[in-house]
C-alpha atoms as a PDB file:
ATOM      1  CA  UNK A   1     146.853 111.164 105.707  1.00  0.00           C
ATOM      2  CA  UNK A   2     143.472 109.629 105.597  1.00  0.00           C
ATOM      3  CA  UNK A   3     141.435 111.620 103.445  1.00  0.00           C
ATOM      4  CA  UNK A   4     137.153 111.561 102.081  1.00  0.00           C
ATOM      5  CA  UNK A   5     136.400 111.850  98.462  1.00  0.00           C
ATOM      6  CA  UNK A   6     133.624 113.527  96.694  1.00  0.00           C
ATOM      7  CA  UNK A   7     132.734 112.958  92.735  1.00  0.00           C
ATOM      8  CA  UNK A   8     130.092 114.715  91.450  1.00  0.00           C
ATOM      9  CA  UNK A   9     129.115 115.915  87.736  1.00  0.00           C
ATOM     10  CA  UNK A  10     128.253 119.459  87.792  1.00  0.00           C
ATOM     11  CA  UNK A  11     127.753 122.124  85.228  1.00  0.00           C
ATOM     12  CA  UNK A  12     130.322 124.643  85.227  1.00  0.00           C
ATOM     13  CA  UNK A  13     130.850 127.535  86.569  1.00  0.00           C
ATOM     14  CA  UNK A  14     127.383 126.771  88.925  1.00  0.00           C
ATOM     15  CA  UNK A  15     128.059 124.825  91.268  1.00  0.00           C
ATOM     16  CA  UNK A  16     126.045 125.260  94.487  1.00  0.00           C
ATOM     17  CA  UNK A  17     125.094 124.021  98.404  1.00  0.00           C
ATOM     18  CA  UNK A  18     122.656 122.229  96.558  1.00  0.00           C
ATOM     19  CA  UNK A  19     122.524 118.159  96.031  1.00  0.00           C
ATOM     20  CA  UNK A  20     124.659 116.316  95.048  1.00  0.00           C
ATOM     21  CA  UNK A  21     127.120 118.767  96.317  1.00  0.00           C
ATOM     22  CA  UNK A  22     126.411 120.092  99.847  1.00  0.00           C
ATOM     23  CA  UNK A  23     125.161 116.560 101.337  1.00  0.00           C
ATOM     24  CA  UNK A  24     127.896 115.179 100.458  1.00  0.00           C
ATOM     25  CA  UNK A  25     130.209 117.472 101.427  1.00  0.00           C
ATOM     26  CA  UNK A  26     128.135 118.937 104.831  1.00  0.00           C
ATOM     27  CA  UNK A  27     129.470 115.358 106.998  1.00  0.00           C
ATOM     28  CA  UNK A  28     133.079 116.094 106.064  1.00  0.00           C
ATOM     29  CA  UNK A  29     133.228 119.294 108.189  1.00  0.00           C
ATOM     30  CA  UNK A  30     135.028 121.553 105.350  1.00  0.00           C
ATOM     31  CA  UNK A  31     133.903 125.649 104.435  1.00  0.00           C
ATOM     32  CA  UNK A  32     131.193 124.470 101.597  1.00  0.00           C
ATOM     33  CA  UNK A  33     130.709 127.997 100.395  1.00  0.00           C
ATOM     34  CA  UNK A  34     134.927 127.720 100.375  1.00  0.00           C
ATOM     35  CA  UNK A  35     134.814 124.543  98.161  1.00  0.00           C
ATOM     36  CA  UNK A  36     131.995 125.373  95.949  1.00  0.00           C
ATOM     37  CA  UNK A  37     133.827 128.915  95.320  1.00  0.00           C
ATOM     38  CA  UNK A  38     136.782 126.698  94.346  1.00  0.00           C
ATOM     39  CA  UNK A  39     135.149 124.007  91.834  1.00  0.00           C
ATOM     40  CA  UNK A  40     133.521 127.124  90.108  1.00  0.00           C
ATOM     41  CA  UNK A  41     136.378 129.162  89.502  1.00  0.00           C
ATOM     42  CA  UNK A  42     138.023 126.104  88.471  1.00  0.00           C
ATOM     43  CA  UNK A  43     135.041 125.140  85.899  1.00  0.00           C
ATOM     44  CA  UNK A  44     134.428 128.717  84.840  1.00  0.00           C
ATOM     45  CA  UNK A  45     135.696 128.001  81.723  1.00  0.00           C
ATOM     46  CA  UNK A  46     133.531 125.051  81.414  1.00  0.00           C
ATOM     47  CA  UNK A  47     129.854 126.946  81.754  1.00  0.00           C
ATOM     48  CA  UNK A  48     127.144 125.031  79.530  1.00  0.00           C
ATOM     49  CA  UNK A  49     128.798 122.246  79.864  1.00  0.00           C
ATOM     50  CA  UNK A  50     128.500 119.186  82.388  1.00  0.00           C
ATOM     51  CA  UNK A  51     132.254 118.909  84.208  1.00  0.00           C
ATOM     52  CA  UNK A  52     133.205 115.774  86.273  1.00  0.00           C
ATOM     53  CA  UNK A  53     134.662 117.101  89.614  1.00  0.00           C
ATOM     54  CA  UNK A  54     136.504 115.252  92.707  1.00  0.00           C
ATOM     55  CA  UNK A  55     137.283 116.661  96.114  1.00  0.00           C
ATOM     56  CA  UNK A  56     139.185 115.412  98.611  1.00  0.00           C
ATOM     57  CA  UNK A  57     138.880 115.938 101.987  1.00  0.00           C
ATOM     58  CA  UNK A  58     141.862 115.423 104.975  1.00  0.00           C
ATOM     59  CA  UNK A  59     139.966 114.108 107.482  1.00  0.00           C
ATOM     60  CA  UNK A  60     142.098 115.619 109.856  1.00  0.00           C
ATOM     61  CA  UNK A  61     143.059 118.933 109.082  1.00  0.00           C
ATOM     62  CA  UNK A  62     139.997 119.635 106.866  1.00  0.00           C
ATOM     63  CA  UNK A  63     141.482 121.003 104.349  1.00  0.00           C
ATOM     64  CA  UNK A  64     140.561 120.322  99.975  1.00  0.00           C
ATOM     65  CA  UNK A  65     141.858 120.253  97.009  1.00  0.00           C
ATOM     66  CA  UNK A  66     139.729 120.395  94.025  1.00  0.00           C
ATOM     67  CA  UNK A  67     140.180 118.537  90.587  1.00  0.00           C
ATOM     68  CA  UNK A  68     138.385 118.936  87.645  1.00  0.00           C
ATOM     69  CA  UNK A  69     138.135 116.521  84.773  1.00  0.00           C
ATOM     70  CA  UNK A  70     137.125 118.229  81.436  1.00  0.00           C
ATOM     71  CA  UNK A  71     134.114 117.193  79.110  1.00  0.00           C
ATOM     72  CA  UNK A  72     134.112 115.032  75.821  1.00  0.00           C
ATOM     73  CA  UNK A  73     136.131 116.115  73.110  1.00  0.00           C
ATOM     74  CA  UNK A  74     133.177 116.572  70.846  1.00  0.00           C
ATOM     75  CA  UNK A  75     131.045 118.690  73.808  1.00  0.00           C
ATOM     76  CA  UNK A  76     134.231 120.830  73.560  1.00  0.00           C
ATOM     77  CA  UNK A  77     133.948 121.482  69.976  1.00  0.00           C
ATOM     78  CA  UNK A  78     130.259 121.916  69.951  1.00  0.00           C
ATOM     79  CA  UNK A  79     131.027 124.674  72.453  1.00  0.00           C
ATOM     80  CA  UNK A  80     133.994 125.941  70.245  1.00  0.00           C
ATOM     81  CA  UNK A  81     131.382 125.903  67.241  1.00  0.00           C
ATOM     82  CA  UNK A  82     128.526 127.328  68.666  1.00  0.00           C
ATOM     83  CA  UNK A  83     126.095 124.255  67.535  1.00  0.00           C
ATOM     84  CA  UNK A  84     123.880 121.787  69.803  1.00  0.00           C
ATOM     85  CA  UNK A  85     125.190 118.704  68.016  1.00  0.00           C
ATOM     86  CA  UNK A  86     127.443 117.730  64.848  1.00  0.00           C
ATOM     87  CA  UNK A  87     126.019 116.251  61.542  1.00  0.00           C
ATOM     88  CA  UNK A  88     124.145 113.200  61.218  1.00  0.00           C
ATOM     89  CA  UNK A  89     125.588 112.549  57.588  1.00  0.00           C
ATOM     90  CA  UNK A  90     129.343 114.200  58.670  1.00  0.00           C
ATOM     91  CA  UNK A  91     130.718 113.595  55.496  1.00  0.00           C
ATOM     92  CA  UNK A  92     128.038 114.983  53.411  1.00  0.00           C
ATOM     93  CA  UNK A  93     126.620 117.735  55.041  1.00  0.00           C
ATOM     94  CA  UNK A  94     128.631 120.177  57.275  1.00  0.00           C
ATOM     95  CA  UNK A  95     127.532 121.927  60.359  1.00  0.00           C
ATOM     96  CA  UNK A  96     129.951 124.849  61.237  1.00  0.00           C
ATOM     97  CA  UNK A  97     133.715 126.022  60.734  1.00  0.00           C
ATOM     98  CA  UNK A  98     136.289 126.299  63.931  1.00  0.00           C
ATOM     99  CA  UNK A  99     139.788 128.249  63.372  1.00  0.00           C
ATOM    100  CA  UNK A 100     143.137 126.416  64.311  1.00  0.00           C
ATOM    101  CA  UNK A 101     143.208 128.662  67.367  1.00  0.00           C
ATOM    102  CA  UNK A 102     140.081 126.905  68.929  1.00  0.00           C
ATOM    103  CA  UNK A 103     141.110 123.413  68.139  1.00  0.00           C
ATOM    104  CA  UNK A 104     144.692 123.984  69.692  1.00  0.00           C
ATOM    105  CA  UNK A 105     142.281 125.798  72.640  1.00  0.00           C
ATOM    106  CA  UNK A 106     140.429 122.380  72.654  1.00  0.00           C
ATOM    107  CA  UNK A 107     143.583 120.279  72.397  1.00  0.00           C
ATOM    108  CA  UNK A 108     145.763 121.987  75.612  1.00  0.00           C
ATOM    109  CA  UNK A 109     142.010 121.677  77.292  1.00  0.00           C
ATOM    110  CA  UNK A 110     141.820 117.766  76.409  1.00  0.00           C
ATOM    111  CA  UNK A 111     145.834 117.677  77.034  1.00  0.00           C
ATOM    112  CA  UNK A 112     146.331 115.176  79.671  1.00  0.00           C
ATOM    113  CA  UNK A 113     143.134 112.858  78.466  1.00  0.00           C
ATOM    114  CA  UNK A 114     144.316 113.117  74.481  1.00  0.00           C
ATOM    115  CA  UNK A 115     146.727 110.085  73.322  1.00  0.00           C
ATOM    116  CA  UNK A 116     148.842 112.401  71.312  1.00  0.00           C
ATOM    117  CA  UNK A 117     152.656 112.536  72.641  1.00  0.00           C
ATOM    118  CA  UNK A 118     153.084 116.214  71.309  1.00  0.00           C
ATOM    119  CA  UNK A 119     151.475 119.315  70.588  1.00  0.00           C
ATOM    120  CA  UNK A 120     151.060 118.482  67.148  1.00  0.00           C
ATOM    121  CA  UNK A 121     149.585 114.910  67.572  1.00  0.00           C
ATOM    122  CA  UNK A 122     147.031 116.280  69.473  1.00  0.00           C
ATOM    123  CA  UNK A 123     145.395 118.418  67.359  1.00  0.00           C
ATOM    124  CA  UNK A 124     144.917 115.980  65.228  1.00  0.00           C
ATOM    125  CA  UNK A 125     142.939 113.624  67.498  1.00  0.00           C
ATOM    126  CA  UNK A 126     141.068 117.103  67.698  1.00  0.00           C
ATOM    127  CA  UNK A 127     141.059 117.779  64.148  1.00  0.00           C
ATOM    128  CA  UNK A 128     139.507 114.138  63.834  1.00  0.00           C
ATOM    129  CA  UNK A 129     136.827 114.500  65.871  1.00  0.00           C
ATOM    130  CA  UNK A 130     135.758 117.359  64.162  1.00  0.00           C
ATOM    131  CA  UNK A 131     135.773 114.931  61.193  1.00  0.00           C
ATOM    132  CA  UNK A 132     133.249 112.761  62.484  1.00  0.00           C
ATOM    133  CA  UNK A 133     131.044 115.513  63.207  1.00  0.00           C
ATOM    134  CA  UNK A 134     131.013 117.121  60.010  1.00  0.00           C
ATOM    135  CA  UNK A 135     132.952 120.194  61.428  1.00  0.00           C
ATOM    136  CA  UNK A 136     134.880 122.006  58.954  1.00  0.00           C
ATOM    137  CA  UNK A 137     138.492 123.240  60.202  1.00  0.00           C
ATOM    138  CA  UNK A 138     139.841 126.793  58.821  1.00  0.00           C
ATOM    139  CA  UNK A 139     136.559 126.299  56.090  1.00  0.00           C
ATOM    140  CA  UNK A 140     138.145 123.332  54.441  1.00  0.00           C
ATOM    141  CA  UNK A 141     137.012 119.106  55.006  1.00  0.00           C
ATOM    142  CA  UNK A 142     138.679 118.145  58.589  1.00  0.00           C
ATOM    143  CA  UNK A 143     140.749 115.422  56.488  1.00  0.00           C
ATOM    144  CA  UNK A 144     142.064 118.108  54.064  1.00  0.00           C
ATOM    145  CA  UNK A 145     143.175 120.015  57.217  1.00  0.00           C
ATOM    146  CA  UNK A 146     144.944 116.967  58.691  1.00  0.00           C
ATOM    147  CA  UNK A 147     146.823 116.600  56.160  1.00  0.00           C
ATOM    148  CA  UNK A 148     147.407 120.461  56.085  1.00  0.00           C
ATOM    149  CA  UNK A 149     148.891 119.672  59.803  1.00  0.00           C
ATOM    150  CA  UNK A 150     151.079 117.061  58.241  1.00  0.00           C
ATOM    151  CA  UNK A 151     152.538 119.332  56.086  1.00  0.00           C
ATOM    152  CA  UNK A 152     153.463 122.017  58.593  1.00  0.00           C
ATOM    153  CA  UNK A 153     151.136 124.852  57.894  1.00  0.00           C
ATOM    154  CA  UNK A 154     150.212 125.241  61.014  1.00  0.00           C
ATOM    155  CA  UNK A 155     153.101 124.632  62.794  1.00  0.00           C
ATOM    156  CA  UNK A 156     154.122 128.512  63.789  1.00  0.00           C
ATOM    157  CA  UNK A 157     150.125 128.506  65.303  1.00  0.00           C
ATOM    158  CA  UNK A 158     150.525 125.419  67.185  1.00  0.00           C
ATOM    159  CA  UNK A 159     154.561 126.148  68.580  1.00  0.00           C
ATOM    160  CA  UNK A 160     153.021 129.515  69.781  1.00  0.00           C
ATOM    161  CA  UNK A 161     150.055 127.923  71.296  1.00  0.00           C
ATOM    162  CA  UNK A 162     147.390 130.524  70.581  1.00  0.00           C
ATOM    163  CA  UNK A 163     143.776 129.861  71.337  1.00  0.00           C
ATOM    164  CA  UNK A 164     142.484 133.157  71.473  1.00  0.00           C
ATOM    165  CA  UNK A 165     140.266 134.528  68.125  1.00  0.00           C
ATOM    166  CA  UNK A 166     139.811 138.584  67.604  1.00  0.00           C
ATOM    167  CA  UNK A 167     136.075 140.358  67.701  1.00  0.00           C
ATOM    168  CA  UNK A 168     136.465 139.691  64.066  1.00  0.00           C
ATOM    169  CA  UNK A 169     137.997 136.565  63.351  1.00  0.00           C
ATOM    170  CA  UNK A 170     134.768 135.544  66.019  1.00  0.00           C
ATOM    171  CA  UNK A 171     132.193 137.451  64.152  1.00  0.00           C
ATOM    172  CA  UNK A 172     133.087 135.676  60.296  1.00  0.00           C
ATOM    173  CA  UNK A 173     132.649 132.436  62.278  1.00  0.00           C
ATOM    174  CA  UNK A 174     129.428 133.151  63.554  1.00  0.00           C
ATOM    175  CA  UNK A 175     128.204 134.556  60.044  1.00  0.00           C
ATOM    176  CA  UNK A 176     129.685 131.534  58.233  1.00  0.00           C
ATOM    177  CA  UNK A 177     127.702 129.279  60.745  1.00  0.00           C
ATOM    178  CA  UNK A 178     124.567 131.010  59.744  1.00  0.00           C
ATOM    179  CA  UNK A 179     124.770 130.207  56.638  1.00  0.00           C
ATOM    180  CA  UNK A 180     125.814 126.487  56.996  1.00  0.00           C
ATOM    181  CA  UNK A 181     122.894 126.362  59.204  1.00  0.00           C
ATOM    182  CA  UNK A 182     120.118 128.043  56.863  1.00  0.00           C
ATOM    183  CA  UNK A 183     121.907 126.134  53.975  1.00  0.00           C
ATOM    184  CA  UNK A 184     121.459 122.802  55.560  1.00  0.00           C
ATOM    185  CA  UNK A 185     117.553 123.922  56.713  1.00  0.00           C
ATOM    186  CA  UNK A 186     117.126 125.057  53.337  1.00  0.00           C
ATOM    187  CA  UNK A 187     118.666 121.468  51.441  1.00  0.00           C
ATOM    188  CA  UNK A 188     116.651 119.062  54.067  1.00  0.00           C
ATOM    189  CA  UNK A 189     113.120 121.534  53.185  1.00  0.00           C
ATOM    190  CA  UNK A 190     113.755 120.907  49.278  1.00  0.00           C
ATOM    191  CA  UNK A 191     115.071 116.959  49.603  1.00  0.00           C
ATOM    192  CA  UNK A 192     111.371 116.407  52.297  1.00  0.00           C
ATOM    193  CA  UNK A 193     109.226 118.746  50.021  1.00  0.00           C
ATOM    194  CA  UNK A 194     110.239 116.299  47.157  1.00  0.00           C
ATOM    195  CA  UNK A 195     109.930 113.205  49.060  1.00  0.00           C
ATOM    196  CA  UNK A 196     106.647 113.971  50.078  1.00  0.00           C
ATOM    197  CA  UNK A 197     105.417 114.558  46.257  1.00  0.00           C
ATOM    198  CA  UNK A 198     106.812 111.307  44.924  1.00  0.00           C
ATOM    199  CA  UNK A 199     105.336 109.087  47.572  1.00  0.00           C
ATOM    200  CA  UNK A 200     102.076 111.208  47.249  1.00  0.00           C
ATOM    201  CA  UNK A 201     102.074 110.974  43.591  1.00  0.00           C
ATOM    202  CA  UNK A 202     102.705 107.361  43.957  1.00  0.00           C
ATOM    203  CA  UNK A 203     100.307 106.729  46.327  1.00  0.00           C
ATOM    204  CA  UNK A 204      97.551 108.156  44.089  1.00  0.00           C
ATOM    205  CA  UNK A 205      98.543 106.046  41.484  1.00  0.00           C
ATOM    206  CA  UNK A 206      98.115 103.042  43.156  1.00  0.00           C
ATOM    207  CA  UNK A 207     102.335 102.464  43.172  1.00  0.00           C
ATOM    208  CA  UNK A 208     103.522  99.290  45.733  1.00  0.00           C
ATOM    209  CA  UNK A 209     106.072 100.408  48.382  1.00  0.00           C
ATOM    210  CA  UNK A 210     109.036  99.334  46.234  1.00  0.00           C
ATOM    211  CA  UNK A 211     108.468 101.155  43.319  1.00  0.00           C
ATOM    212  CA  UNK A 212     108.062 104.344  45.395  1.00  0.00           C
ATOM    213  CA  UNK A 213     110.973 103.547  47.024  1.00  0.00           C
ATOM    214  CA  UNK A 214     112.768 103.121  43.902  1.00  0.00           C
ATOM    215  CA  UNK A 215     111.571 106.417  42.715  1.00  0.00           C
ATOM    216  CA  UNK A 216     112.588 108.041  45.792  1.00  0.00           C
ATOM    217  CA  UNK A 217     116.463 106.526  45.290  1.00  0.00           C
ATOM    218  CA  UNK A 218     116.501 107.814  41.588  1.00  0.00           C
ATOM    219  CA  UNK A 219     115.413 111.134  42.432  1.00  0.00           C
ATOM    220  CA  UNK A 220     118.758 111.322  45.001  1.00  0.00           C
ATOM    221  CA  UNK A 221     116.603 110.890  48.070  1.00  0.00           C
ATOM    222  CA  UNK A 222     119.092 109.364  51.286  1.00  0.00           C
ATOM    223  CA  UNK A 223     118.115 106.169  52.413  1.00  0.00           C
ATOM    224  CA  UNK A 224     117.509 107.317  55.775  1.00  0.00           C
ATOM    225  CA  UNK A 225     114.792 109.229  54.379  1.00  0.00           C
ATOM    226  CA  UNK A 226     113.338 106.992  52.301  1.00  0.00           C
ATOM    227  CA  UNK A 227     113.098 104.783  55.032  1.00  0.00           C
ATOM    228  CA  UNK A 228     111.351 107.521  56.857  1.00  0.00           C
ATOM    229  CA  UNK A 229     108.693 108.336  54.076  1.00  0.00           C
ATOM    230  CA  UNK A 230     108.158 104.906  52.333  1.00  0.00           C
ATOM    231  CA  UNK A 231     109.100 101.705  54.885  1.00  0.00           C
ATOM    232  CA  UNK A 232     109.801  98.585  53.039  1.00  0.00           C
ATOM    233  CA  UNK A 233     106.465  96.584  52.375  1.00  0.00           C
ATOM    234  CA  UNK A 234     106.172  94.039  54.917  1.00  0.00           C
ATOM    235  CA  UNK A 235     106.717  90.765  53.473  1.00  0.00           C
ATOM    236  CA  UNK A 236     103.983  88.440  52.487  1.00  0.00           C
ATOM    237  CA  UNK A 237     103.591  85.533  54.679  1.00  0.00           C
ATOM    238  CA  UNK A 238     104.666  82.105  53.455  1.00  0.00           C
ATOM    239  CA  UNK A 239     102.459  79.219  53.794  1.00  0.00           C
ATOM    240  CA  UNK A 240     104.968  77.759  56.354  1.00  0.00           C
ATOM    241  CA  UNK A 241     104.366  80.697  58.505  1.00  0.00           C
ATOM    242  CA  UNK A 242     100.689  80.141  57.768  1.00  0.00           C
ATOM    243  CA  UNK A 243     100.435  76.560  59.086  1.00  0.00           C
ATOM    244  CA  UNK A 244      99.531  75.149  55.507  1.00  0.00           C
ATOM    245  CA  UNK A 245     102.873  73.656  54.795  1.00  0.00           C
ATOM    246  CA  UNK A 246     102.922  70.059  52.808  1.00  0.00           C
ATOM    247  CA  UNK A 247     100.715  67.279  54.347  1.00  0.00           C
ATOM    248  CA  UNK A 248     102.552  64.361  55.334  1.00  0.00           C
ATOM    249  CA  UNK A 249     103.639  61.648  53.054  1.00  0.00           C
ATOM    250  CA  UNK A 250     102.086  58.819  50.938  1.00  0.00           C
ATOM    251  CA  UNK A 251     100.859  56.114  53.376  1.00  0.00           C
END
């Protein structure tokens, strides 16, 4: 059976006639509006979210099948958690909270892509991405709730395979987000407002970069930041780089 294939990357649940889909598809003399009704009740589940898709095409008969490849784990989980992207400082500052029910959700989406050999295994590699994007996991550190897993406290959750959350259970998540969120706006407002007086105060008082800097580390400012509001002072340059180096010997 000789057959065409089409990959495209489409977001889901709206894909349309449009490029790269329909002129693509339009030479291989298959129902478009058939195919495109196909990817998008097959990526439904996907919307928001940009979904790799492949269609193949008998050349003969005409007819499709549609497969659908499934985003990163970590667009997943930013999905789950209701949050444009994770931490920038994962370990220290925490972005949102997702139940076991939406990481076993995200594992049996990830299933055939995850390295895991059971169930069990992977959630973890879930659970561990959620680690590195300072995702909290049933409101506890993502390595505390590993080795929860390990331990077999959510082993009843995880045999029964339930991904779904009630109103409630939804609503507490969303209202525990909010507060992360404000929490976090409220911590990085307090660390810049405090940044921004030292350096001022230092500048005023005629400090050199380095001792602002230093007074920026001692008052618990991160070194991204400090970066950010006092650079390093450029070094001097030496008189090799100046040309003057030592004249040539004695004669």
């Amino acid at each position: 059976m000789a057959t065409e294939t089409v990959e495209a990357l489409i977001e889901g649940g709206k894909a349309s006639a449009a490029p790269p889909l329909g002129p693509a598809l339009g030479p291989l003399g298959v129902n478009i509006g058939q195919v495109i009704a196909e990817i998008n009740k097959k990526t439904d589940s996907f919307k928001g979210m940009q979904v790799p898709i492949k269609v193949e095409v008998d050349k003969s008969s005409k007819e499709f099948t549609v497969s659908v490849g499934t985003p990163p784990t970590s667009a997943l989980i930013k999905k789950e958690a209701s949050i444009q992207k994770g931490s920038g400082k994962p370990h220290a500052e925490k972005v949102a909270d997702l139940a076991i029910e939406q990481i076993i959700k995200i594992s049996k989406m990830k299933d055939d892509d995850l390295h895991g050999k059971t169930p069990k295994a992977r959630v973890k590699e879930v659970i561990g991405t959620c680690n590195s994007m300072g995702v909290l996991v049933e409101g506890k550190p993502a390595v505390d709730a590993l080795k929860d897993v390990d331990a077999g406290t959510y082993d009843k959750e995880i045999a029964s395979g339930k991904t779904e959350l009630s109103a409630e259970e939804k609503r507490q998540l969303e209202e525990e987000r909010k507060v992360m969120q404000e929490s976090l706006k409220k911590r990085h407002d307090e660390i810049t407002a405090k940044a921004t007086a030292i350096v001022d105060a230092g500048k005023k008082g005629s400090k050199d970069a380095n001792a602002i800097r230093a007074e920026l580390a001692a008052a618990g400012i991160p070194d991204d930041l400090i970066d950010k509001f006092q650079p390093k002072a450029k070094a001097a340059p030496s008189d090799k780089d100046k040309g003057g180096g030592a004249k040539g010997g004695k004669k």
